[in-house]
Protein backbone atom coordinates (compact mmCIF):
# COMPACT_ATOMS: atom_id res chain seq x y z
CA UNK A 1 69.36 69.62 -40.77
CA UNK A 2 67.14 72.03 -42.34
CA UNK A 3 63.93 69.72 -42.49
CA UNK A 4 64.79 69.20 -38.57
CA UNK A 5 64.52 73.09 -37.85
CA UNK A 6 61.55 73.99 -39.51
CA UNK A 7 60.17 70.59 -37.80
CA UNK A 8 61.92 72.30 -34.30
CA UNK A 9 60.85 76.03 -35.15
CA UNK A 10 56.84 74.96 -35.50
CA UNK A 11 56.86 72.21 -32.25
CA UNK A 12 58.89 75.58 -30.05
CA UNK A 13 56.25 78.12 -31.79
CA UNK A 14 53.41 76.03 -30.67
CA UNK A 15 54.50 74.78 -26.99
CA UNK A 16 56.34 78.23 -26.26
CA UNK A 17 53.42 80.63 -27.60
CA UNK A 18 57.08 82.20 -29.40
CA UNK A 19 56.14 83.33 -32.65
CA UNK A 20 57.27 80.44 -35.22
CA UNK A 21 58.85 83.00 -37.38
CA UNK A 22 61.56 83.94 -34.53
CA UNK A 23 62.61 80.66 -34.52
CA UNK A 24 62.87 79.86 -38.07
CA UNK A 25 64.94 83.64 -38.41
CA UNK A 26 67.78 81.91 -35.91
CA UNK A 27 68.04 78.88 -37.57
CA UNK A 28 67.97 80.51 -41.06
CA UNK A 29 71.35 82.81 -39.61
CA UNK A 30 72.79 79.81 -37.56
CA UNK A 31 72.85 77.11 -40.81
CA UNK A 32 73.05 79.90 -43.71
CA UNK A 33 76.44 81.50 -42.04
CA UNK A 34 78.12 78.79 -39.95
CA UNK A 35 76.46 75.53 -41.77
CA UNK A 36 76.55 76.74 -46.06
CA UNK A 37 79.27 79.53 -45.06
CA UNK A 38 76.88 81.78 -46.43
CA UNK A 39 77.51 86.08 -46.05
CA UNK A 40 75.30 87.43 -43.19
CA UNK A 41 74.08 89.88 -45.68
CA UNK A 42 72.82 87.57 -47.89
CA UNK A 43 71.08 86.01 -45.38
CA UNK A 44 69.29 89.26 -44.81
CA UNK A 45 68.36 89.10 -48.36
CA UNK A 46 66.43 86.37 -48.16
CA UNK A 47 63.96 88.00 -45.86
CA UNK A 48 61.00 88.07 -48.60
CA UNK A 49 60.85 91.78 -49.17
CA UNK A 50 58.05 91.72 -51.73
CA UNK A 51 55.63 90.06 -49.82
CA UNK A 52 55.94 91.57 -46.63
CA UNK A 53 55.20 94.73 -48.38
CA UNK A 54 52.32 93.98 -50.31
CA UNK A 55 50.80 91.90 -46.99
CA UNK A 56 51.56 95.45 -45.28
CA UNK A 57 50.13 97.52 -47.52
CA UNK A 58 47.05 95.83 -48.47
CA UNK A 59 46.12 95.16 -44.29
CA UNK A 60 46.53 98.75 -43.86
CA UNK A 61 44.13 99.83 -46.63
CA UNK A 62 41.58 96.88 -45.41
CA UNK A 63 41.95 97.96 -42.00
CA UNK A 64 39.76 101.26 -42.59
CA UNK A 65 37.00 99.44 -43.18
CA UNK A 66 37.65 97.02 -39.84
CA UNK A 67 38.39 100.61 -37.72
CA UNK A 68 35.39 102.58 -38.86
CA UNK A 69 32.93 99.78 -38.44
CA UNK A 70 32.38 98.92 -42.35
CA UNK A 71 32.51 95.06 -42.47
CA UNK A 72 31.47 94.70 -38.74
CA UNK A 73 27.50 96.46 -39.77
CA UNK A 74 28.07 94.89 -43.43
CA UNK A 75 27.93 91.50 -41.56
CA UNK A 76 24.83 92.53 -39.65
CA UNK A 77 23.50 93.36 -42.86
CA UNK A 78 23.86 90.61 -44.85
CA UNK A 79 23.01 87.90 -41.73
CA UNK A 80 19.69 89.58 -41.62
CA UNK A 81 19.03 89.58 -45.12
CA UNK A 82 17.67 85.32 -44.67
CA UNK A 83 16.14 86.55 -41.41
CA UNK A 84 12.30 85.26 -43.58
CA UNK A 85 14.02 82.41 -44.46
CA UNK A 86 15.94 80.90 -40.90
CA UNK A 87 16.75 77.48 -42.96
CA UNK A 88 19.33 79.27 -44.75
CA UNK A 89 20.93 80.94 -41.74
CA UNK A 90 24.42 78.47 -42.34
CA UNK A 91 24.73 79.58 -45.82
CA UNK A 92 23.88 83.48 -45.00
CA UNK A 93 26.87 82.82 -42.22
CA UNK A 94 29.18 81.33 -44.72
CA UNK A 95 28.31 83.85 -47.67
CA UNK A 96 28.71 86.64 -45.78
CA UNK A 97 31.84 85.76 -43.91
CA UNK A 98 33.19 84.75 -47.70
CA UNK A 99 32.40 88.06 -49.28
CA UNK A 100 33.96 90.14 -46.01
CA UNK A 101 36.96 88.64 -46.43
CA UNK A 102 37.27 88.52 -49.99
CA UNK A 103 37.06 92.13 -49.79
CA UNK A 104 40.55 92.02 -48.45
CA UNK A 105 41.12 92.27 -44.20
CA UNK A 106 42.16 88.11 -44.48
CA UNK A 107 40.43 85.24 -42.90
CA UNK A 108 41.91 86.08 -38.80
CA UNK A 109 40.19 89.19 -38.96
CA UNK A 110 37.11 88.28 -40.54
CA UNK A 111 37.14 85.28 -38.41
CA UNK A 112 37.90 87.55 -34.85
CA UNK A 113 34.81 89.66 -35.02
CA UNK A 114 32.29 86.85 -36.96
CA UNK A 115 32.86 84.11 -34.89
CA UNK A 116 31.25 85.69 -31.60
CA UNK A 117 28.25 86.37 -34.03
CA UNK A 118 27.93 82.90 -35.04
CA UNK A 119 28.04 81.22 -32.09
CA UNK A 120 25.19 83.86 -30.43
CA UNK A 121 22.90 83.17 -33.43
CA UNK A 122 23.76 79.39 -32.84
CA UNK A 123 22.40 79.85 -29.03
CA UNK A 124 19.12 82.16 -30.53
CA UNK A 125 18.32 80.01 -32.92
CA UNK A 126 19.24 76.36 -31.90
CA UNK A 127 22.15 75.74 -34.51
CA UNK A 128 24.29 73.62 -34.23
CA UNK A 129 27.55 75.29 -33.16
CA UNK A 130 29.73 72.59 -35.14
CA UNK A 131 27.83 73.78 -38.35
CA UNK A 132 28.18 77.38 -36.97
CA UNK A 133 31.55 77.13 -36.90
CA UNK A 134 32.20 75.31 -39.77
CA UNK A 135 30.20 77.50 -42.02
CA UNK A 136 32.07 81.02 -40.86
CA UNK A 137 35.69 79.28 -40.30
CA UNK A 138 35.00 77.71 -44.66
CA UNK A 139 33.64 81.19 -45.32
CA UNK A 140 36.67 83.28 -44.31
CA UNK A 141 39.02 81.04 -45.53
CA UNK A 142 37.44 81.11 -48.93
CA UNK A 143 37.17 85.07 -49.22
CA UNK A 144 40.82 84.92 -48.02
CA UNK A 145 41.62 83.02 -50.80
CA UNK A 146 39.88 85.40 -53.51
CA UNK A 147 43.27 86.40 -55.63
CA UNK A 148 43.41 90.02 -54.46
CA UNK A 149 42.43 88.94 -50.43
CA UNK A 150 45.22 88.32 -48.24
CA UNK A 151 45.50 84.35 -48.60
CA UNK A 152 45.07 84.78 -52.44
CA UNK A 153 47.78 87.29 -52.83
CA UNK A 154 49.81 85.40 -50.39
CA UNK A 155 49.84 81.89 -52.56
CA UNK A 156 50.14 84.34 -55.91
CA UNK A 157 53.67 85.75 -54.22
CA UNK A 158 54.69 82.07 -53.02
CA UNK A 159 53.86 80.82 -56.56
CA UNK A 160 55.67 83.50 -58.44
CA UNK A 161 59.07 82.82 -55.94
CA UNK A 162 58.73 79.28 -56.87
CA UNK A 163 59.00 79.74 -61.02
CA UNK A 164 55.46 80.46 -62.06
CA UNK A 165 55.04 83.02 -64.14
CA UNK A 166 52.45 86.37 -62.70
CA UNK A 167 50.04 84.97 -65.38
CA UNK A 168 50.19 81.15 -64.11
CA UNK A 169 49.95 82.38 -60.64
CA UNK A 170 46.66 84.27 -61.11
CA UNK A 171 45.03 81.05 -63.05
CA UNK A 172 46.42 78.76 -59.96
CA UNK A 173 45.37 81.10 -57.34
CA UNK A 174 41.83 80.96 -59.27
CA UNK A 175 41.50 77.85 -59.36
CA UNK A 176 41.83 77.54 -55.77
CA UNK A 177 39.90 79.92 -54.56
CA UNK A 178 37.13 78.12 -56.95
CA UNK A 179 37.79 74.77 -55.29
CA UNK A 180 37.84 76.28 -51.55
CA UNK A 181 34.29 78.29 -52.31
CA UNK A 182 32.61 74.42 -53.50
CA UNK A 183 33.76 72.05 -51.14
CA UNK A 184 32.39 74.10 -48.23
CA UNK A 185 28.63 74.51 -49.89
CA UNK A 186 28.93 70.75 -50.08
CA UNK A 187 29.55 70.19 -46.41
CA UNK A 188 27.58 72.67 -45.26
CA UNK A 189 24.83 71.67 -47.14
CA UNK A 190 25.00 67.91 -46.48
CA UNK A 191 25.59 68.88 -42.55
CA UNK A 192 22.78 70.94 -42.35
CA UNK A 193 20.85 68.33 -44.16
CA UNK A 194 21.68 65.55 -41.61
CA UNK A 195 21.79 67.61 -38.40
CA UNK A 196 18.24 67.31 -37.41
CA UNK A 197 17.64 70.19 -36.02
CA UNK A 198 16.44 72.29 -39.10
CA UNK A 199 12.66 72.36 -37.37
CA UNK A 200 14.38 73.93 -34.77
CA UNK A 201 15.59 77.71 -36.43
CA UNK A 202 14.41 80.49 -35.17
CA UNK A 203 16.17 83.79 -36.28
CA UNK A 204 15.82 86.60 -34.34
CA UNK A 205 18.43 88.99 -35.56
CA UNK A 206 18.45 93.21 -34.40
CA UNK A 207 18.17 95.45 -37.05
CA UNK A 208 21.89 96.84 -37.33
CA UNK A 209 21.88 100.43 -38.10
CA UNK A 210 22.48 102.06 -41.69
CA UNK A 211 25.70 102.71 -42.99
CA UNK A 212 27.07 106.42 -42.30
CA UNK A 213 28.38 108.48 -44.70
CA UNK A 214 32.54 107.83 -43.69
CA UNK A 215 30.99 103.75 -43.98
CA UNK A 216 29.50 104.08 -47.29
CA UNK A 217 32.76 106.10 -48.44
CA UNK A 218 34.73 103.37 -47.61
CA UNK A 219 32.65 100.51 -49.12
CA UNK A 220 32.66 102.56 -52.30
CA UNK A 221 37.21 102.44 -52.30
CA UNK A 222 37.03 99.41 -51.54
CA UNK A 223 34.60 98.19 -54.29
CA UNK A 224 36.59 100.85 -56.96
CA UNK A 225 40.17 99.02 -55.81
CA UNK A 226 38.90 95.34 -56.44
CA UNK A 227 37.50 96.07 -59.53
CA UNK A 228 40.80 97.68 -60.43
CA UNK A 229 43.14 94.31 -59.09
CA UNK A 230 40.68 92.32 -60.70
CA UNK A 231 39.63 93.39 -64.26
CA UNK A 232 43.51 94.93 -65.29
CA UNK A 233 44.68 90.78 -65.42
CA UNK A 234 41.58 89.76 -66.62
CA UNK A 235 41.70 92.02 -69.45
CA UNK A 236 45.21 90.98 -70.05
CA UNK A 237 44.50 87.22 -70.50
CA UNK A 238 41.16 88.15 -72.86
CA UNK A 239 43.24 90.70 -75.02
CA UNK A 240 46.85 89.71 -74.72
CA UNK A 241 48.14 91.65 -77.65
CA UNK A 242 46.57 95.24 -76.52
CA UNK A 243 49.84 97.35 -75.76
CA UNK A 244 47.33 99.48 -73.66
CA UNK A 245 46.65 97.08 -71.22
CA UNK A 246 49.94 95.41 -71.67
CA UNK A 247 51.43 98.51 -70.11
CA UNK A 248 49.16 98.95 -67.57
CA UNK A 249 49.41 95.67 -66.55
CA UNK A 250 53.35 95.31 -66.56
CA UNK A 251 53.00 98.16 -63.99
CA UNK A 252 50.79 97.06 -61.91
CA UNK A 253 51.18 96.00 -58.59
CA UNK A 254 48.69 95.43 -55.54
CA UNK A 255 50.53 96.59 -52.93
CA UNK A 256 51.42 99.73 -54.54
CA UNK A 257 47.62 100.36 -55.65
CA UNK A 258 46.46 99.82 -52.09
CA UNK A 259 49.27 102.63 -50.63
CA UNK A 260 47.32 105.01 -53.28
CA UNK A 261 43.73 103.91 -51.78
CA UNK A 262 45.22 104.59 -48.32
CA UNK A 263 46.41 107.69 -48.78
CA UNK A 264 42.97 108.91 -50.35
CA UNK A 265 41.57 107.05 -47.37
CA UNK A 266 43.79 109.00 -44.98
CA UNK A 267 42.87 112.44 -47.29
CA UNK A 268 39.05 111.62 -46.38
CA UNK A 269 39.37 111.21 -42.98
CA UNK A 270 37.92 107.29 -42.80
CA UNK A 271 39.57 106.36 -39.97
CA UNK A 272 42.11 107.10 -37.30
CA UNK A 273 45.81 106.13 -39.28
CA UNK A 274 47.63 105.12 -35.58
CA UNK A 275 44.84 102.86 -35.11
CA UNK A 276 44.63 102.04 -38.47
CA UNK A 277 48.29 101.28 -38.38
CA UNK A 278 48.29 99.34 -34.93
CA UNK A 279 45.93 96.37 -36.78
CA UNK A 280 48.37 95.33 -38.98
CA UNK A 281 48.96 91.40 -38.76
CA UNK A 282 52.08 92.22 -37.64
CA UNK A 283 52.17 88.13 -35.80
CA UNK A 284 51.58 86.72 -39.17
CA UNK A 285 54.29 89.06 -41.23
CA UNK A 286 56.98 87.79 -38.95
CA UNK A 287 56.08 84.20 -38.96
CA UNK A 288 55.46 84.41 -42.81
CA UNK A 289 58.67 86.09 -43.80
CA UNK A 290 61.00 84.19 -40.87
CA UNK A 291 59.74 80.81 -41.86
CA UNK A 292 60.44 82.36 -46.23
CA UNK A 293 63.84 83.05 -45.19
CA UNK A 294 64.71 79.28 -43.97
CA UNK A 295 62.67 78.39 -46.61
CA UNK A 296 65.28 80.01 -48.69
CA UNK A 297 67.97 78.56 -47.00
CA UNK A 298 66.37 75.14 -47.73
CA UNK A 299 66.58 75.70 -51.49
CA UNK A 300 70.14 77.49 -51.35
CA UNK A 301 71.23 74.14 -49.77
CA UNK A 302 69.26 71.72 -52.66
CA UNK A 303 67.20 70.45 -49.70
CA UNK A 304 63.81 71.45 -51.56
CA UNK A 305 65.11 69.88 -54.78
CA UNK A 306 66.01 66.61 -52.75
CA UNK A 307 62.69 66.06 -50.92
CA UNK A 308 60.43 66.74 -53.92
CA UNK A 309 63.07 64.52 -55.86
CA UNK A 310 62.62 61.77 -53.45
CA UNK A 311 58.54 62.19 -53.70
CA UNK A 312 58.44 62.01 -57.25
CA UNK A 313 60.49 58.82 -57.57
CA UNK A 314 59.61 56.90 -54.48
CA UNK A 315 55.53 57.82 -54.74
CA UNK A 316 53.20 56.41 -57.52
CA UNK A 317 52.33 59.30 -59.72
CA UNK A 318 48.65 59.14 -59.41
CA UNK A 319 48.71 59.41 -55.57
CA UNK A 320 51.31 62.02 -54.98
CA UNK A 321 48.30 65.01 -55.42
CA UNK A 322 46.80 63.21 -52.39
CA UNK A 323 50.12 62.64 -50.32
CA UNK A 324 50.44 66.45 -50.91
CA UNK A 325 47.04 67.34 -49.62
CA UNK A 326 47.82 64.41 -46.44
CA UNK A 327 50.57 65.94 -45.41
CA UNK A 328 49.68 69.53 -45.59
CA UNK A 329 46.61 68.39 -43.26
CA UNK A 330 48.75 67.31 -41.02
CA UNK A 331 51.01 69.88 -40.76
CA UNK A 332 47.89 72.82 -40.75
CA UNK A 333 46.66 70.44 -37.51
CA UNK A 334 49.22 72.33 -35.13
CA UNK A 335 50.99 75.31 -37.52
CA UNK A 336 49.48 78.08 -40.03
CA UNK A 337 48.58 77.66 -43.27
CA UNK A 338 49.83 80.81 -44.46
CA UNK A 339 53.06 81.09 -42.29
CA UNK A 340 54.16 77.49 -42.45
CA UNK A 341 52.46 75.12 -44.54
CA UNK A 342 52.43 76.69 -48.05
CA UNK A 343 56.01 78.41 -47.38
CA UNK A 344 57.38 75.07 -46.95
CA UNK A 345 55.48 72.94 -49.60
CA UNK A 346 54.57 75.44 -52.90
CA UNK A 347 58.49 75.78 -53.89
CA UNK A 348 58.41 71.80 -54.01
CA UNK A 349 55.65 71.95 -56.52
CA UNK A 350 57.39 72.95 -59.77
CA UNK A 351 59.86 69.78 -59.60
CA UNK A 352 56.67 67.69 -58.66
CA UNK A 353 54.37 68.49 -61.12
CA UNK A 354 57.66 68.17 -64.00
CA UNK A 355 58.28 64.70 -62.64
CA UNK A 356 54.38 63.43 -62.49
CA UNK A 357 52.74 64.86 -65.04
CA UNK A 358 50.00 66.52 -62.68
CA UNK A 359 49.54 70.41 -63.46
CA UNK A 360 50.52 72.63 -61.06
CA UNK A 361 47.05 74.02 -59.87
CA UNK A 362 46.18 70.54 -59.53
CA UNK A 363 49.06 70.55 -56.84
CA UNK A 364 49.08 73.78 -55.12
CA UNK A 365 45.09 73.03 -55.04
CA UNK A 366 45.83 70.14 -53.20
CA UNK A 367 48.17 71.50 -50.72
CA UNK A 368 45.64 74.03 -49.70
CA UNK A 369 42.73 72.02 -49.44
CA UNK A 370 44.36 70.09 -47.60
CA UNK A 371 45.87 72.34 -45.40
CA UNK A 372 42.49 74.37 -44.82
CA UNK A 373 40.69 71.30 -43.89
CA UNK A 374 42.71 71.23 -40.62
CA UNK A 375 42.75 75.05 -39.99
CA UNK A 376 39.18 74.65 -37.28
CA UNK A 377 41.38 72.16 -35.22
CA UNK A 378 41.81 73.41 -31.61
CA UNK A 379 45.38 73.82 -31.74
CA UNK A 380 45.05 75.47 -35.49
CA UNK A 381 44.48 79.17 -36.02
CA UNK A 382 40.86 78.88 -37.14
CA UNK A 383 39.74 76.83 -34.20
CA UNK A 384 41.49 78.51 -31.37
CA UNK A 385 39.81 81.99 -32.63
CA UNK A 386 36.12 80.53 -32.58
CA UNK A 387 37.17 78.72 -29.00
CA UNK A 388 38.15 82.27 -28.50
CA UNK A 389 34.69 83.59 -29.17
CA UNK A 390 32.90 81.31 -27.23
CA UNK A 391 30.58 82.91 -24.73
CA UNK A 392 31.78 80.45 -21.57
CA UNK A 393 33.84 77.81 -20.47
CA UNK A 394 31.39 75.51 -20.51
CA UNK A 395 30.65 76.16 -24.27
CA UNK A 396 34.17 76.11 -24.77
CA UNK A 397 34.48 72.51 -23.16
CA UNK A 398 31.84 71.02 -25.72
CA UNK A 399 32.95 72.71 -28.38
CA UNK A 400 36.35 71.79 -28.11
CA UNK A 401 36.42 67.91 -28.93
CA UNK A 402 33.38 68.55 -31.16
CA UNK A 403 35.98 70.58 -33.22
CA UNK A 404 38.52 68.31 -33.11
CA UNK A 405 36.54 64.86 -33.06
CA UNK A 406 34.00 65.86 -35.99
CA UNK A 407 34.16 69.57 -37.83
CA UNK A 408 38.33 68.18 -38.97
CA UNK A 409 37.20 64.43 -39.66
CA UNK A 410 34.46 65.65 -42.15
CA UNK A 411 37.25 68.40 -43.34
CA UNK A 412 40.16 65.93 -44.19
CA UNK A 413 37.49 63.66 -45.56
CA UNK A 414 36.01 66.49 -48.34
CA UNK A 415 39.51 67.53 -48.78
CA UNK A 416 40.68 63.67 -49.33
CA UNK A 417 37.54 63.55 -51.58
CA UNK A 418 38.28 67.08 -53.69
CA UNK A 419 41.88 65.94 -54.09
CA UNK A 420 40.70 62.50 -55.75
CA UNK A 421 37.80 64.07 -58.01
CA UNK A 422 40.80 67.17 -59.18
CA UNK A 423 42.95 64.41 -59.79
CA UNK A 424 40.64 63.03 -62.32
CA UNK A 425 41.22 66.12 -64.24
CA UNK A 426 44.75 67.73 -63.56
């Protein structure tokens, strides 16, 4: 019953336009209280507090730098920087898109304002728009995935619900982010190498103007706060045994840092705080949370300890990393990544990996790969925004099947790929 309503609650979010979250809230109340007899109240509990508020707070410290202009001129910045060398006009697109959204606003936003960008420089410069799109859709999922970025933070919270430890969750979330920043230089690359039309380049890119001071003020937090999310674990690993850091470490939290840079941000005037406030993802908080609590409801039942039971004894050990990343491609081909697919597959992962013998970052690396490979389909978050962007309808119509018919082929194909080379290892 449960696997049939988060099945229902992604096919009514996608025909209805309904946020999938909704759906999954009802069916979460209607089979916790009247199917496991479960208290109301604790169905409210399993709204998943901790994440929602970390999601929260780190958008609204991000989203100075998307209200005041930051990232938007940092693009134009670093898109110009290969403006003597055109060839490399894919990678400058996927580099820069990475390092925006590794800096925190999450791969929608990044995606929302570079994907318009992209597709102009494909028309000024005769680019193909599949490798356009491909190369900013890989590069904001990958700085997404950057541990302290929204994806990365994201998978780190799912992790730590299903049994891994803070520690484990880091090194996991690492590792994918490592995986999801190589597989797309390797497409890219091999794209751009067989697209013929590398004679073709011709940048011609405006000279965006210099940062002002509010702009430069912001970079700086933001640069001061990632340093701060990313050396305190660091250090812990490298000196385990310092009580220093060990304290500083046991309190620290990113969500709670980020409220600090806000308010600072808010003290310096970087940015209007209703507007600031009004660009949360509030879309993907509902969907995330509503589809946690029926996730939730799935393990209060045993229903996630039966399916991953049933893949580890009915599925030969050595291909159960690649069934993982299979079906999490299918599933990203009409549903989100963040707000579905992980939700439903990390808690799985635990049992999995104790009844295979794969590690768990093989497994969780799998499921993401996997699921990213699908996320420039059409009907998938990534490819609806850059359909979005597109400057007509008759752009639009090519684009679409190109998508669909060639960017996700040679996506599940790396991904299939990645998943078999990891498995060699983990």
């Amino acid at each position: 019953m449960i696997i049939v309503a988060i099945v229902v609650s992604i096919a009514l979010g996608y025909k209805t336009g309904i946020n999938t979250g909704l759906f999954a809230i009802a069916f979460a109340y209607l089979i916790g209280c009247f199917g496991l007899n479960l208290e109301p109240s604790t169905v409210i509990s399993f709204w998943p507090l901790h994440i929602f508020f970390i999601i929260f707070s780190v958008s609204v410290f991000y989203n100075f730098a998307i209200a005041n202009g930051t990232l938007e001129k940092l693009a134009g910045h670093l898109i110009l920087r290969c403006q003597k060398h055109p060839h490399s006009l894919p990678f400058a697109v996927f580099f820069s898109a990475t390092l925006i959204a590794g800096m925190g606003p999450g791969f929608y936003t990044v995606l929302a304002f570079m994907a318009p960008l992209t597709l102009m420089l494909c028309d000024k410069t005769g680019m193909s728009r599949v490798l356009g799109a491909m190369a900013v859709n890989y590069g904001a999922l990958a700085g997404a995935n950057l541990m302290t970025s929204q994806s990365g933070i994201i998978f780190r919270e799912l992790m730590q619900s299903a049994g891994a430890t803070p520690e484990a969750a880091f090194i996991n979330a690492t590792g994918i982010f490592v995986v999801t920043l190589v597989i797309p230089v390797v497409v890219i690359t091999g794209f751009f190498a067989l697209s013929g039309n590398k004679d073709r380049v011709i940048f011609e890119a405006g000279k965006p103007a210099p940062f002002d001071a509010q702009q430069k003020t912001t970079l700086a937090l933001v640069s001061v706060m990632l340093g701060i999310v990313l050396l305190v674990p660091v250090l812990h690993m490298l000196v385990p045994g310092n009580p220093g850091i060990t304290f500083i470490y046991s309190k620290m939290d990113i969500g709670l840092v980020a409220a600090i840079f806000s308010v600072i941000a808010l003290l310096l005037n970087l940015a209007d705080e209703k507007k600031v406030l009004s660009m949360v993802p509030w879309s993907t908080l509902i969907m995330i949370c509503g589809v946690g609590m029926l996730i939730s409801i799935a393990i209060e039942a045993g229903s996630i300890e039966m399916l991953s039971g049933w893949i580890g004894s009915h599925l030969p050990a050595a291909i159960i990393p690649l069934a993982m990343c299979l079906i999490a491609a299918i599933m990203s081909l009409f549903s989100s990544t963040l707000g579905v697919v992980t939700p439903a597959l990390f808690p799985i992962v635990p049992a999995i990996a104790a009844a295979s013998g794969h590690s768990e970052m093989l497994l969780f690396a799998s499921i993401v790969v996997g699921a990213q490979a699908s996320a420039i389909s059409p009907f998938s978050s990534g490819g609806s925004l850059i359909l979005g962007a597109s400057t007509s309808e008759e752009c639009r119509t090519r684009l679409f099947p190109e998508l669909l018919f060639k960017a996700v082929p040679i996506g599940w194909l790396m991904a299939i790929t990645a998943t078999l080379v990891l498995s060699r290892f983990g």
